[in-house]
PDB file of N, CA and C in Angstrom:
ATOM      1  N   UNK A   1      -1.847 -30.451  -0.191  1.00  0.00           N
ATOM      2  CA  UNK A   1      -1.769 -29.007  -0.057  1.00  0.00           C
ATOM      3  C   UNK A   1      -3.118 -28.406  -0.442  1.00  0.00           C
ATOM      4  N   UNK A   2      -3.544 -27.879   0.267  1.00  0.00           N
ATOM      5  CA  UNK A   2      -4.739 -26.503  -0.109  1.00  0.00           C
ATOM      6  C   UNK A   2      -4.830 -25.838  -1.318  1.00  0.00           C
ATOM      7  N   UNK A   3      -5.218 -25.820  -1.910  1.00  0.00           N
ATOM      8  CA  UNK A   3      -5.750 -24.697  -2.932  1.00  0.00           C
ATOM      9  C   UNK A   3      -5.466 -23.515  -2.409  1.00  0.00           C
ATOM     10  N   UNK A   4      -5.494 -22.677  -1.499  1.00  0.00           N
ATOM     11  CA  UNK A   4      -5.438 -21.784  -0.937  1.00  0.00           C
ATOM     12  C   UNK A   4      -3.953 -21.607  -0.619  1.00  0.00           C
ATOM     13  N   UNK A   5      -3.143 -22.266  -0.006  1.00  0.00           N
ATOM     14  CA  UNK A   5      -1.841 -22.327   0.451  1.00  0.00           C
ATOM     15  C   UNK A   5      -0.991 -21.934  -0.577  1.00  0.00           C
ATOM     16  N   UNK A   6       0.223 -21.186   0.314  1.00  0.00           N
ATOM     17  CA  UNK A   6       0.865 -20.189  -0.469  1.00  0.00           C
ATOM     18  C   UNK A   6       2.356 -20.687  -0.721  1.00  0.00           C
ATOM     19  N   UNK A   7       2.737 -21.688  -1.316  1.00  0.00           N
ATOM     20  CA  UNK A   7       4.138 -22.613  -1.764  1.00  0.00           C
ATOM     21  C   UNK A   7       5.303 -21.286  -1.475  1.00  0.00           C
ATOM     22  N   UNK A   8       6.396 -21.878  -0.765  1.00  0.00           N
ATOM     23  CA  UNK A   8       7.684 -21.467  -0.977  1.00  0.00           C
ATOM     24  C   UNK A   8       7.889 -20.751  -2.322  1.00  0.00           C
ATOM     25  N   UNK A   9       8.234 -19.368  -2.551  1.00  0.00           N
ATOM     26  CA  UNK A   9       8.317 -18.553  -3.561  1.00  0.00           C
ATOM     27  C   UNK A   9       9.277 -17.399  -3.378  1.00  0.00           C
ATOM     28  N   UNK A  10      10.130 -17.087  -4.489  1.00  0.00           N
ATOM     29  CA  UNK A  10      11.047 -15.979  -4.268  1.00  0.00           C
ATOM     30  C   UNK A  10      10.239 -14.781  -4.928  1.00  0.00           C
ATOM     31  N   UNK A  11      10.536 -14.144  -4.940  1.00  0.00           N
ATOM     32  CA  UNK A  11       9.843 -12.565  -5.842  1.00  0.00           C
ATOM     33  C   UNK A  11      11.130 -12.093  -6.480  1.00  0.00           C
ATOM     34  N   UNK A  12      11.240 -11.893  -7.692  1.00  0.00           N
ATOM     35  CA  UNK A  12      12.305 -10.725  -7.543  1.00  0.00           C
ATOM     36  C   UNK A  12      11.653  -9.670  -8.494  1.00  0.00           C
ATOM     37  N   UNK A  13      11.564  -8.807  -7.461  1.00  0.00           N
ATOM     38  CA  UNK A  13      10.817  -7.503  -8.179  1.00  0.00           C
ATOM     39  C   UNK A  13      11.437  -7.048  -9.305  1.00  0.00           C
ATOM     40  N   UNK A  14      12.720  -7.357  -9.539  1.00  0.00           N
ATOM     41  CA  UNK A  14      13.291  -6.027 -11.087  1.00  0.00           C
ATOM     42  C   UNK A  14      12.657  -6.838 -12.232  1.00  0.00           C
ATOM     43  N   UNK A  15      12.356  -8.082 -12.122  1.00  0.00           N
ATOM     44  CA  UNK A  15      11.592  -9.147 -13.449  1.00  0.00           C
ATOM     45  C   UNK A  15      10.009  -8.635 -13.294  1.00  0.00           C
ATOM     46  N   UNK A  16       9.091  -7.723 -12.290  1.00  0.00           N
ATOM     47  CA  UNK A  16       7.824  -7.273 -12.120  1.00  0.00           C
ATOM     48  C   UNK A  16       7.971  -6.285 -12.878  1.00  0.00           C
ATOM     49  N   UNK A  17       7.165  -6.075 -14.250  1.00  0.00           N
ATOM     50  CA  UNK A  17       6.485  -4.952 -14.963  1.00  0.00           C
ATOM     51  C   UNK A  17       5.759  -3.861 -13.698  1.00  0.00           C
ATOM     52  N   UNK A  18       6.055  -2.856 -14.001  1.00  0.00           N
ATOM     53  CA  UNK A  18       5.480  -1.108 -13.151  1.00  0.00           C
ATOM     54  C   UNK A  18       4.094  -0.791 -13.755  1.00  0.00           C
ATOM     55  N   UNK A  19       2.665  -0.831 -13.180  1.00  0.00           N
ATOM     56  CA  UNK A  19       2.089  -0.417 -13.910  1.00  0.00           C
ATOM     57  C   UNK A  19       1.381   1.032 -12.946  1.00  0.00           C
ATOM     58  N   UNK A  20       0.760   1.944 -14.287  1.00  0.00           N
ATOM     59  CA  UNK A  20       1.664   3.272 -13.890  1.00  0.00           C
ATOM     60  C   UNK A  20      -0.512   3.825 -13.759  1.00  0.00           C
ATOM     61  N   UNK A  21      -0.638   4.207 -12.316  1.00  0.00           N
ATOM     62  CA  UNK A  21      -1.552   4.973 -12.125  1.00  0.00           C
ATOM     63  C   UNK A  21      -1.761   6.408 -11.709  1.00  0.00           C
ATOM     64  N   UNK A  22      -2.843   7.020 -12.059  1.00  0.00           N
ATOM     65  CA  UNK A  22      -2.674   8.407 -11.747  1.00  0.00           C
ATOM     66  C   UNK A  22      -2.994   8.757 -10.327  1.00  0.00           C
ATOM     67  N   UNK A  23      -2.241   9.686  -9.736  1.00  0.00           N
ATOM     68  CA  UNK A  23      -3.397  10.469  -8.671  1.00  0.00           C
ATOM     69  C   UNK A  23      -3.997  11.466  -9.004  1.00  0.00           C
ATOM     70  N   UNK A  24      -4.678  12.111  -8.033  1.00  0.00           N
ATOM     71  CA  UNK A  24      -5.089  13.844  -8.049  1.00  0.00           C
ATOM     72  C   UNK A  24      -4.109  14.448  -8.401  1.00  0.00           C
ATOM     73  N   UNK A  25      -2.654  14.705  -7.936  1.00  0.00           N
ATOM     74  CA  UNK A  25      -1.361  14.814  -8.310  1.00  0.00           C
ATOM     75  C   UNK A  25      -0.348  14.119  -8.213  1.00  0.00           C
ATOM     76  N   UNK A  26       0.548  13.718  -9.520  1.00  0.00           N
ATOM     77  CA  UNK A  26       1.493  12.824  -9.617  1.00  0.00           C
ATOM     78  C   UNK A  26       1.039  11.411  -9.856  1.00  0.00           C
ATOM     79  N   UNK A  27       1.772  10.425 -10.049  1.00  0.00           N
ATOM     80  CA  UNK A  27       1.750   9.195 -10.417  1.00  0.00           C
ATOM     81  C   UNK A  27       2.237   8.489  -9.284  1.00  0.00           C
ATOM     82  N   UNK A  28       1.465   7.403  -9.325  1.00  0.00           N
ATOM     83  CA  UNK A  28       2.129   5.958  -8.862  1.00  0.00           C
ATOM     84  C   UNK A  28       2.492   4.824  -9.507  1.00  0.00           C
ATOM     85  N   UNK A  29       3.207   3.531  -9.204  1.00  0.00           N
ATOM     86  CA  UNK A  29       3.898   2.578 -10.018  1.00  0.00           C
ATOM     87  C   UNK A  29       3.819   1.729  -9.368  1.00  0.00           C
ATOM     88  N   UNK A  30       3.038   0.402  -9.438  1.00  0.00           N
ATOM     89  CA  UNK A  30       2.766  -0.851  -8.836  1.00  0.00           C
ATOM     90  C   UNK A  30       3.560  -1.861  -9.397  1.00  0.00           C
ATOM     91  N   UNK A  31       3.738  -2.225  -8.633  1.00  0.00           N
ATOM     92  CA  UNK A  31       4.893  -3.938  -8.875  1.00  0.00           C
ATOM     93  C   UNK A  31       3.713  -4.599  -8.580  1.00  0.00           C
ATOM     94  N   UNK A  32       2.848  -5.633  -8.764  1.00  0.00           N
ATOM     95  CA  UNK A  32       1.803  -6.473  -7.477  1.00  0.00           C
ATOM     96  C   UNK A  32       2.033  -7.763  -8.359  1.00  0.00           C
ATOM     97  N   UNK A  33       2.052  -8.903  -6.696  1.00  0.00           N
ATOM     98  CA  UNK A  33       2.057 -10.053  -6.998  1.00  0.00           C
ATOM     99  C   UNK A  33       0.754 -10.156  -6.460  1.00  0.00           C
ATOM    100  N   UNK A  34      -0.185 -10.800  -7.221  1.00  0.00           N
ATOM    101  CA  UNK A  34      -1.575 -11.509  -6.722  1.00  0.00           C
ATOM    102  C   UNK A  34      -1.599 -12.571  -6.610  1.00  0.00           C
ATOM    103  N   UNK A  35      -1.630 -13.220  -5.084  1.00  0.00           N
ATOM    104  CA  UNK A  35      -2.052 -14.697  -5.106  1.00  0.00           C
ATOM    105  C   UNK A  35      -3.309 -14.973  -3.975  1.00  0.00           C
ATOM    106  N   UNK A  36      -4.154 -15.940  -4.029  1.00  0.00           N
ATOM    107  CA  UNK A  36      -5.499 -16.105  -3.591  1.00  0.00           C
ATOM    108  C   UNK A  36      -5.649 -15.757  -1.964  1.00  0.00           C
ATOM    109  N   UNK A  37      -6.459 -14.552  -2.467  1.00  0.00           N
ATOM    110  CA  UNK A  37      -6.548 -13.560  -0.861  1.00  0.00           C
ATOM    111  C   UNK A  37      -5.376 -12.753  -0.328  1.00  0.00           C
ATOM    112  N   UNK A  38      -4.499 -12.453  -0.986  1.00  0.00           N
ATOM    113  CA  UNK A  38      -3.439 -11.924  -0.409  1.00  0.00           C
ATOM    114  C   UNK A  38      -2.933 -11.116  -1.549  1.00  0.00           C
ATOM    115  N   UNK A  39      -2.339  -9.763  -1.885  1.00  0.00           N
ATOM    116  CA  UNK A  39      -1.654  -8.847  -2.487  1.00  0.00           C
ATOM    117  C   UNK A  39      -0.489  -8.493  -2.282  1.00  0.00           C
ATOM    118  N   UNK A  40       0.393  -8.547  -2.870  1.00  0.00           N
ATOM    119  CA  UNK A  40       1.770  -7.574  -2.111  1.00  0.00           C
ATOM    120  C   UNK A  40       1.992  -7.015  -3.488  1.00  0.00           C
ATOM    121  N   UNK A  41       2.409  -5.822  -3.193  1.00  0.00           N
ATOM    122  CA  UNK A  41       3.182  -4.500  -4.139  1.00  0.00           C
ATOM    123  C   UNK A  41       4.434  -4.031  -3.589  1.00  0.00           C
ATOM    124  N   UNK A  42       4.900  -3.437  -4.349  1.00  0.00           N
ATOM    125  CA  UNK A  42       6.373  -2.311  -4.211  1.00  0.00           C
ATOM    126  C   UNK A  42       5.546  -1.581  -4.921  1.00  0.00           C
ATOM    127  N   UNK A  43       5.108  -0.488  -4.248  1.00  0.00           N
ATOM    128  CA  UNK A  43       4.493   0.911  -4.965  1.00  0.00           C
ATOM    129  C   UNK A  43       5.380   2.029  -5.076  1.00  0.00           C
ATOM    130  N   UNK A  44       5.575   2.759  -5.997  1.00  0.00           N
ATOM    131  CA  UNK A  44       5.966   4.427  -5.716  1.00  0.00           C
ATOM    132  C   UNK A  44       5.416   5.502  -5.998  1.00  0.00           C
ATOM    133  N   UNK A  45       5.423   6.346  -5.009  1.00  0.00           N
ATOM    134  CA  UNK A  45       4.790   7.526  -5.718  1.00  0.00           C
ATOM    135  C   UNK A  45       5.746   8.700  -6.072  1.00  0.00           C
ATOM    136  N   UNK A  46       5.285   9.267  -7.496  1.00  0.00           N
ATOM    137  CA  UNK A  46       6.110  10.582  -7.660  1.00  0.00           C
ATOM    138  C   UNK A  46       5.963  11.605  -6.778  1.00  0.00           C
ATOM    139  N   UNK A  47       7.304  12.717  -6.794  1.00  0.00           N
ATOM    140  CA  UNK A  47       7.157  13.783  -6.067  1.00  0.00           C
ATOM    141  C   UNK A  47       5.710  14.502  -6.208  1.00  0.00           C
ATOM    142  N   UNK A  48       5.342  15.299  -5.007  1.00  0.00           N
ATOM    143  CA  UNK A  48       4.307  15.776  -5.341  1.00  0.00           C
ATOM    144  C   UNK A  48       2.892  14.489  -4.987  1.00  0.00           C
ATOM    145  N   UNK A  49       3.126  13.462  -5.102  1.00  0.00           N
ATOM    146  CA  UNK A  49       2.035  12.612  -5.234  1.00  0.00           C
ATOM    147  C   UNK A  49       1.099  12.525  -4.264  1.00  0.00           C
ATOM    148  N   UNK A  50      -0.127  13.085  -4.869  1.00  0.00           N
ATOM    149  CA  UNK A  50      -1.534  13.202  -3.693  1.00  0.00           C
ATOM    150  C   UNK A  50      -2.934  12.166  -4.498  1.00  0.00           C
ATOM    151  N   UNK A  51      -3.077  10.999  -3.517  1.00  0.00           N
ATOM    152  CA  UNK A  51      -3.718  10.064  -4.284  1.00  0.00           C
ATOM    153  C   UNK A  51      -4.889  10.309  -4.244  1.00  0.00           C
ATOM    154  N   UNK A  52      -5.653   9.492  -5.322  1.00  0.00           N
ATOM    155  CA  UNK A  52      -7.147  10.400  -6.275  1.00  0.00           C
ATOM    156  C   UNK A  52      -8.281   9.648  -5.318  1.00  0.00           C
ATOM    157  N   UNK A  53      -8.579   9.475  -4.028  1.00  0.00           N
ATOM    158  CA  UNK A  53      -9.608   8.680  -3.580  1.00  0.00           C
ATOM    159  C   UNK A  53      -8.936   8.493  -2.193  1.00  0.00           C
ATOM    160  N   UNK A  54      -9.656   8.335  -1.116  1.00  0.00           N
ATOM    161  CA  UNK A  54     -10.110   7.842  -0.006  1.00  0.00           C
ATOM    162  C   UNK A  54     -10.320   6.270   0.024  1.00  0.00           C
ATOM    163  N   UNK A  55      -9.252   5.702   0.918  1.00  0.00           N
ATOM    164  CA  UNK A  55      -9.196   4.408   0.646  1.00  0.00           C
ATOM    165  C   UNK A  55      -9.912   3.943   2.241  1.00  0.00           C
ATOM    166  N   UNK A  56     -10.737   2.964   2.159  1.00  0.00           N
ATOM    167  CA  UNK A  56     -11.372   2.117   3.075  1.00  0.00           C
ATOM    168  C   UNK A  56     -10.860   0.567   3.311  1.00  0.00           C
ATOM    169  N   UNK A  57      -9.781   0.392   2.221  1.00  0.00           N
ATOM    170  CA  UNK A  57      -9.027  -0.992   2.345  1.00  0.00           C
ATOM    171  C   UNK A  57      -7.734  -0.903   3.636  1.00  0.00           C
ATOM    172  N   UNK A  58      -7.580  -2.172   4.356  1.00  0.00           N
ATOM    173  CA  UNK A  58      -6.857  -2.429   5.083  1.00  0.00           C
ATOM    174  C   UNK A  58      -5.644  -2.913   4.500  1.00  0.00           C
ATOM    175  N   UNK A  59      -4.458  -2.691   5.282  1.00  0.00           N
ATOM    176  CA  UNK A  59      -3.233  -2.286   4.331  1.00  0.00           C
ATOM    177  C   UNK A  59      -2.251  -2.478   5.546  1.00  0.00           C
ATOM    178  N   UNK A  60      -0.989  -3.174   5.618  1.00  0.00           N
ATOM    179  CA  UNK A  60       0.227  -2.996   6.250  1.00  0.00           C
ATOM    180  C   UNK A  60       1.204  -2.572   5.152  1.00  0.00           C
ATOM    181  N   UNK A  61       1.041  -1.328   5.397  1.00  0.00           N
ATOM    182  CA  UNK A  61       2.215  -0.194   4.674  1.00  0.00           C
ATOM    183  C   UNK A  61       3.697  -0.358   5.268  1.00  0.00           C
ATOM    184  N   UNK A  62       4.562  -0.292   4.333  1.00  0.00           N
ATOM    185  CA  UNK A  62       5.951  -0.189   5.454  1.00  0.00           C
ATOM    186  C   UNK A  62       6.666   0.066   4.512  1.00  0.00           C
ATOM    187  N   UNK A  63       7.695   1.501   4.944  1.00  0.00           N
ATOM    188  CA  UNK A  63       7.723   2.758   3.542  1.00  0.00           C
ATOM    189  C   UNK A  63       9.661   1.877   3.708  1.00  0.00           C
ATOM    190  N   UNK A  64      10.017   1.713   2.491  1.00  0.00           N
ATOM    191  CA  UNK A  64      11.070   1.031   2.209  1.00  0.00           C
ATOM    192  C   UNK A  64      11.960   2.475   2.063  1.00  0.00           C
ATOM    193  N   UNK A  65      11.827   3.785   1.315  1.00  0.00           N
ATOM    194  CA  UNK A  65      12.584   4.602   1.008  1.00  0.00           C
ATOM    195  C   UNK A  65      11.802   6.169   0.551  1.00  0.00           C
ATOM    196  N   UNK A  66      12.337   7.118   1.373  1.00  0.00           N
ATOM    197  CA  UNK A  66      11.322   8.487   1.443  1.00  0.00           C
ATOM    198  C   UNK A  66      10.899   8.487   2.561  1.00  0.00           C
ATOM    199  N   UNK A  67       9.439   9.176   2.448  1.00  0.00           N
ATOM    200  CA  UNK A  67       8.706   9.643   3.330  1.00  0.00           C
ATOM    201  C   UNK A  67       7.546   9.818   2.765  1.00  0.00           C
ATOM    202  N   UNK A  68       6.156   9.666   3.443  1.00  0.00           N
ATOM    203  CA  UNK A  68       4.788  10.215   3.286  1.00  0.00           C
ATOM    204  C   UNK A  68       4.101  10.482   4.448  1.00  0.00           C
ATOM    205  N   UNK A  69       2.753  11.436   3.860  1.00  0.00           N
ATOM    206  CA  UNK A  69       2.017  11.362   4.999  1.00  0.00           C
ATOM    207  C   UNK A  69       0.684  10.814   4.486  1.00  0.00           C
ATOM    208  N   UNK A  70       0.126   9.316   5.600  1.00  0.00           N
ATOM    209  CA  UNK A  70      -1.197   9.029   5.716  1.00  0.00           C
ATOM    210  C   UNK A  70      -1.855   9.928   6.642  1.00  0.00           C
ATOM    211  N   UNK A  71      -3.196  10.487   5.313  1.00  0.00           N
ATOM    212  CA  UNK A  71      -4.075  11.652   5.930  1.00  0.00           C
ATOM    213  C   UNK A  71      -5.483  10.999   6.397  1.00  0.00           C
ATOM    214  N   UNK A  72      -5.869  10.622   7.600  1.00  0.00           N
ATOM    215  CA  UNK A  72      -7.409  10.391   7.764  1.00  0.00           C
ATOM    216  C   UNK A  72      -8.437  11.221   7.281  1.00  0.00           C
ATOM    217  N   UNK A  73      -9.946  10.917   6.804  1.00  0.00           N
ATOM    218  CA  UNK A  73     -10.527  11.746   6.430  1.00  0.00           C
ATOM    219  C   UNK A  73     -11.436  12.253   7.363  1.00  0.00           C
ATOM    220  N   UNK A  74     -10.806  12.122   9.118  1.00  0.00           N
ATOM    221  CA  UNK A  74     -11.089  13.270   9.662  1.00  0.00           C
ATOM    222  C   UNK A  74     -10.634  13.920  10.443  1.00  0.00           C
ATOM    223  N   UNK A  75      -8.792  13.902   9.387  1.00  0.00           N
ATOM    224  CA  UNK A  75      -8.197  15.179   9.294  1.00  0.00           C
ATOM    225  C   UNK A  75      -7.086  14.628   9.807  1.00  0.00           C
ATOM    226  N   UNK A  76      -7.115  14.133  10.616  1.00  0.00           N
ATOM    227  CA  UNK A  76      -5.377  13.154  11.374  1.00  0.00           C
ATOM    228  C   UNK A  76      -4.639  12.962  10.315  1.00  0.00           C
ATOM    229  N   UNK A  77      -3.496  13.480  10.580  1.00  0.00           N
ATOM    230  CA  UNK A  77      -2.315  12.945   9.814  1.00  0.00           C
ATOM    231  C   UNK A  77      -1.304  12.522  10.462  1.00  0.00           C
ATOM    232  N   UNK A  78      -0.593  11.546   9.703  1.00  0.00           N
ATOM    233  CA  UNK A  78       0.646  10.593  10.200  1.00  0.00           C
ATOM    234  C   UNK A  78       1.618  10.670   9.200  1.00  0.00           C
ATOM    235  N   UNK A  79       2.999  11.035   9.317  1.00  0.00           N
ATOM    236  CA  UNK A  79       4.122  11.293   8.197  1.00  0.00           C
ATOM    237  C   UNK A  79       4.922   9.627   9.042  1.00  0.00           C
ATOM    238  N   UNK A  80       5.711   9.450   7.854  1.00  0.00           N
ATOM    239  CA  UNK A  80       6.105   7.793   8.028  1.00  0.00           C
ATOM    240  C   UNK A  80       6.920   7.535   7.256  1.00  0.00           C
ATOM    241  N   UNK A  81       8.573   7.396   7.876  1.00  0.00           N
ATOM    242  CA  UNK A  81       9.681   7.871   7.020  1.00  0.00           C
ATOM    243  C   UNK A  81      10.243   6.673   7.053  1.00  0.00           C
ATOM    244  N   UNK A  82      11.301   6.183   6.411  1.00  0.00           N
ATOM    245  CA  UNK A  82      12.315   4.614   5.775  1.00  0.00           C
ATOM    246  C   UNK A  82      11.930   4.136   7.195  1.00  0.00           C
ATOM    247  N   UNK A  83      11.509   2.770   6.876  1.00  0.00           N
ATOM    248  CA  UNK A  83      11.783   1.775   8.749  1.00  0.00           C
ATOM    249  C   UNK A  83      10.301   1.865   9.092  1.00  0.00           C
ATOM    250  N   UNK A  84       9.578   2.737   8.894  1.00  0.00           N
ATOM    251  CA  UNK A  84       7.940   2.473   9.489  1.00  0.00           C
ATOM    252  C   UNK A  84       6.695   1.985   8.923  1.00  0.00           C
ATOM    253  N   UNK A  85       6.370   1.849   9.367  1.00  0.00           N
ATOM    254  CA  UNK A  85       4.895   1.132   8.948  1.00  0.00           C
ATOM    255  C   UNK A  85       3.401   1.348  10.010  1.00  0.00           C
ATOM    256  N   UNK A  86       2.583   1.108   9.023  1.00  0.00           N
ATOM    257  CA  UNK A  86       1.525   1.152   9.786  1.00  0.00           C
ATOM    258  C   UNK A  86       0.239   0.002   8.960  1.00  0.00           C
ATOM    259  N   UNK A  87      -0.453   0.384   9.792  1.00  0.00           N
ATOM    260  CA  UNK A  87      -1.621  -0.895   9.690  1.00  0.00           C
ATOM    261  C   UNK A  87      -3.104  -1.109  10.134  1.00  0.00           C
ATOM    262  N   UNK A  88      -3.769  -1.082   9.182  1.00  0.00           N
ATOM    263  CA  UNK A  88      -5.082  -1.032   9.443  1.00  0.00           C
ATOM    264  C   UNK A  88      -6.259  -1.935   8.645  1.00  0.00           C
ATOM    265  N   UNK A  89      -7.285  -2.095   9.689  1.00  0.00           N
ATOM    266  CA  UNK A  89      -7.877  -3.427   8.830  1.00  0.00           C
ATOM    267  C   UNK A  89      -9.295  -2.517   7.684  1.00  0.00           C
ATOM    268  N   UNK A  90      -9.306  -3.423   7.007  1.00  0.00           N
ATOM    269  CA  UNK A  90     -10.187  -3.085   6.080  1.00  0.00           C
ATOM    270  C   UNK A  90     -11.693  -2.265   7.046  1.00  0.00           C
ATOM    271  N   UNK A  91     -12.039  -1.482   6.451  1.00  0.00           N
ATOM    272  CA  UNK A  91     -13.346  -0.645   6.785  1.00  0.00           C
ATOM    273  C   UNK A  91     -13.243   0.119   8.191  1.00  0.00           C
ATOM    274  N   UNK A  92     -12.139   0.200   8.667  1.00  0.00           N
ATOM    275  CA  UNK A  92     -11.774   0.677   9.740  1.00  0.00           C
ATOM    276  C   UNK A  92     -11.893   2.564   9.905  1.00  0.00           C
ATOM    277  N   UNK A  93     -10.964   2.845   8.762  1.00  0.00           N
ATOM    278  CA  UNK A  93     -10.608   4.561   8.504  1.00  0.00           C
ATOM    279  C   UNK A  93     -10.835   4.600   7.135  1.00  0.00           C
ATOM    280  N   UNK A  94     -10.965   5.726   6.459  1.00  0.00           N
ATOM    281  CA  UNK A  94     -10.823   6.177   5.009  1.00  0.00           C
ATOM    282  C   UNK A  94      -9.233   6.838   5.329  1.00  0.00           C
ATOM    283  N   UNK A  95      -8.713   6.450   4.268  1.00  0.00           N
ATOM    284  CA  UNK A  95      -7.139   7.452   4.724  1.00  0.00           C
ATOM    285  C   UNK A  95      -6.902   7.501   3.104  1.00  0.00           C
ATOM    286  N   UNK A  96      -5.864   8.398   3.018  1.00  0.00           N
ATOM    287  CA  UNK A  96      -4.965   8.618   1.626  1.00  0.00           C
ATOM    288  C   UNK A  96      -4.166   8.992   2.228  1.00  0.00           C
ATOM    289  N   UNK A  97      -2.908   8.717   0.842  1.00  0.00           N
ATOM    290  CA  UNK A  97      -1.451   9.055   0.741  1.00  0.00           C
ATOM    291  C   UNK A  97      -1.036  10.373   0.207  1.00  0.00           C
ATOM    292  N   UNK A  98      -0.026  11.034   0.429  1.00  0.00           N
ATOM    293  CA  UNK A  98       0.318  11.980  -0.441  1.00  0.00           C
ATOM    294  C   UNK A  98       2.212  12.125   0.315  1.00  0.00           C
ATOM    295  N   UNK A  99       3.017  12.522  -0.841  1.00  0.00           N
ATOM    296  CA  UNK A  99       4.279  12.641  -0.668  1.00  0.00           C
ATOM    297  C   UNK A  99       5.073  13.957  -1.209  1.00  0.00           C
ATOM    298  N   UNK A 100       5.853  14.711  -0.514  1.00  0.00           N
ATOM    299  CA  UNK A 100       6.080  15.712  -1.334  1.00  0.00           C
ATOM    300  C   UNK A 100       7.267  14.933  -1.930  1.00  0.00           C
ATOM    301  N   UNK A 101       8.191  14.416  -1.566  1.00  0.00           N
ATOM    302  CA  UNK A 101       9.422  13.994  -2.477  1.00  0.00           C
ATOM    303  C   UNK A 101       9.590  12.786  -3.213  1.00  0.00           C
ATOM    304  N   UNK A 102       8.520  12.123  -2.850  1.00  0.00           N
ATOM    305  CA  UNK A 102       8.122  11.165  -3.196  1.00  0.00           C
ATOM    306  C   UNK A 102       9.026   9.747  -2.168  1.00  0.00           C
ATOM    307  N   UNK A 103       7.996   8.599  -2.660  1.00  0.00           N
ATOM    308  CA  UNK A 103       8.386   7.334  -1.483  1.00  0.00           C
ATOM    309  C   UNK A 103       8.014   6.065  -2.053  1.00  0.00           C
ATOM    310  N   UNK A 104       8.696   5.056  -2.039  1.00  0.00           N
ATOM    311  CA  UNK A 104       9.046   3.347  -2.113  1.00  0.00           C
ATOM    312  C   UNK A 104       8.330   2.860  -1.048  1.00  0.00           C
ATOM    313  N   UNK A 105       7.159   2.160  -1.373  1.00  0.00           N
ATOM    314  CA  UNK A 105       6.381   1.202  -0.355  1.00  0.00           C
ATOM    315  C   UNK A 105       6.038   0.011  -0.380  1.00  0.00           C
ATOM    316  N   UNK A 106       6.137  -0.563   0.429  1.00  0.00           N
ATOM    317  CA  UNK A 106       6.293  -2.382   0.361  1.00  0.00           C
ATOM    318  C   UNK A 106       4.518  -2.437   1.422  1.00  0.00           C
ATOM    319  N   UNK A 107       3.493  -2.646   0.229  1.00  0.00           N
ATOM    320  CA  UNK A 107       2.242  -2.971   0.744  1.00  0.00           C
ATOM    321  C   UNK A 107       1.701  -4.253   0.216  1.00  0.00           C
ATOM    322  N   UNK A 108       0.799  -4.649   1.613  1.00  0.00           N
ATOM    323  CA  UNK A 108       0.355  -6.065   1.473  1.00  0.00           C
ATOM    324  C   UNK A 108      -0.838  -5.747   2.200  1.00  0.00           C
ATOM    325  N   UNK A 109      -1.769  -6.452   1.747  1.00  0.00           N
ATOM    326  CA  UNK A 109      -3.316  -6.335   1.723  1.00  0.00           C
ATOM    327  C   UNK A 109      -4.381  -8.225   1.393  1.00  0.00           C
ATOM    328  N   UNK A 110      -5.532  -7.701   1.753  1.00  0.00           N
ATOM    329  CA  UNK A 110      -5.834  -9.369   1.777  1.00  0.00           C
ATOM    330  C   UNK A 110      -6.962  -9.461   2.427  1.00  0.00           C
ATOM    331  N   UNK A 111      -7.630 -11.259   2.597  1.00  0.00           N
ATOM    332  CA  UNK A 111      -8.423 -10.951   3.291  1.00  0.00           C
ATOM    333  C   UNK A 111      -8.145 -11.215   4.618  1.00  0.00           C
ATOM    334  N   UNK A 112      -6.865 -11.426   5.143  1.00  0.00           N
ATOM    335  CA  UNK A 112      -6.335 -11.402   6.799  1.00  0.00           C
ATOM    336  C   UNK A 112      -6.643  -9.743   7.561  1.00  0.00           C
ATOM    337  N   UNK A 113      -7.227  -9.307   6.476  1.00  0.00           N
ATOM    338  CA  UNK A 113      -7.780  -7.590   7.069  1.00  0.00           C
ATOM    339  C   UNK A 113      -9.110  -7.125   7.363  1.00  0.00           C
ATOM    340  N   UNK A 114      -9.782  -8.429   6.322  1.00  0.00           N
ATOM    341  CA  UNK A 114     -11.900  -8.011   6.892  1.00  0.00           C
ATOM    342  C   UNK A 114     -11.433  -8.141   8.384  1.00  0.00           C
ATOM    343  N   UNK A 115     -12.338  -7.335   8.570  1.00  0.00           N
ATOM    344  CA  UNK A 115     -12.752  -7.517  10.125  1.00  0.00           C
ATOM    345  C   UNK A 115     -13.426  -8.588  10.294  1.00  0.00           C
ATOM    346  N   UNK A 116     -13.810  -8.919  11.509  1.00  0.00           N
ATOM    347  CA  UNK A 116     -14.526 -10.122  12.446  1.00  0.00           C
ATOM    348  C   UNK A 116     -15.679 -10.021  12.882  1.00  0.00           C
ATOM    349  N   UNK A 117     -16.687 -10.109  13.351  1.00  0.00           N
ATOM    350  CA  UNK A 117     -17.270  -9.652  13.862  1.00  0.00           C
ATOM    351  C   UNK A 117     -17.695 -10.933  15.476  1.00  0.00           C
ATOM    352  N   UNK A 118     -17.637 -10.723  16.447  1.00  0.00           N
ATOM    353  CA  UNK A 118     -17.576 -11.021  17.421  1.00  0.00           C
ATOM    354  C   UNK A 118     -18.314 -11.737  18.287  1.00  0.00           C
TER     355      UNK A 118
END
């Protein structure tokens, strides 16, 4: 087996400690499992939650419960309610999150997101 290779594994998130970051407004709460090149979280954000930075990381978002809207920073917005997802590779867009009622997100990130170059 690889060093790299990712063994048969269960998760069970309620045994994952929440660790608790701020935004511009409201909080978020990370579950994250880190294993080599690859991330996954159960994030939430509180009502109100408008996150503190412009993100350039590539991300398959897929909102488990709520609603948000991913805002591009030039100006596009996308609202993305239970059942959707979206996806983008690293250095692609700057985008942020923000939620008015707040939302449960199942994100995974890595390096299956650098881009290529051709």
């Amino acid at each position: 087996m690889n060093t790299k290779d990712i063994p048969f594994q269960v998760i069970d998130w309620t045994l994952s400690q929440k660790t608790e970051y701020k935004g511009e407004k409201g909080l978020a709460f990370w579950q994250t499992l880190q294993l080599h090149g690859l991330r996954i979280r159960i994030v939430e954000y509180s009502p109100g939650y408008l996150a503190d930075h412009w993100c350039k990381k590539g991300h398959i978002v897929h909102c488990l419960e709520g609603e948000f809207e991913s805002e591009l920073q030039d100006g596009e917005k996308f609202l993305l309610k239970k059942g959707m997802t979206y996806v983008v590779s690293d250095e692609v867009s700057s985008h942020r999150s923000t939620t008015k009622n707040g939302v449960k997100l199942l994100i995974i990130d890595g390096d299956f997101l650098q881009m290529k170059s051709e």
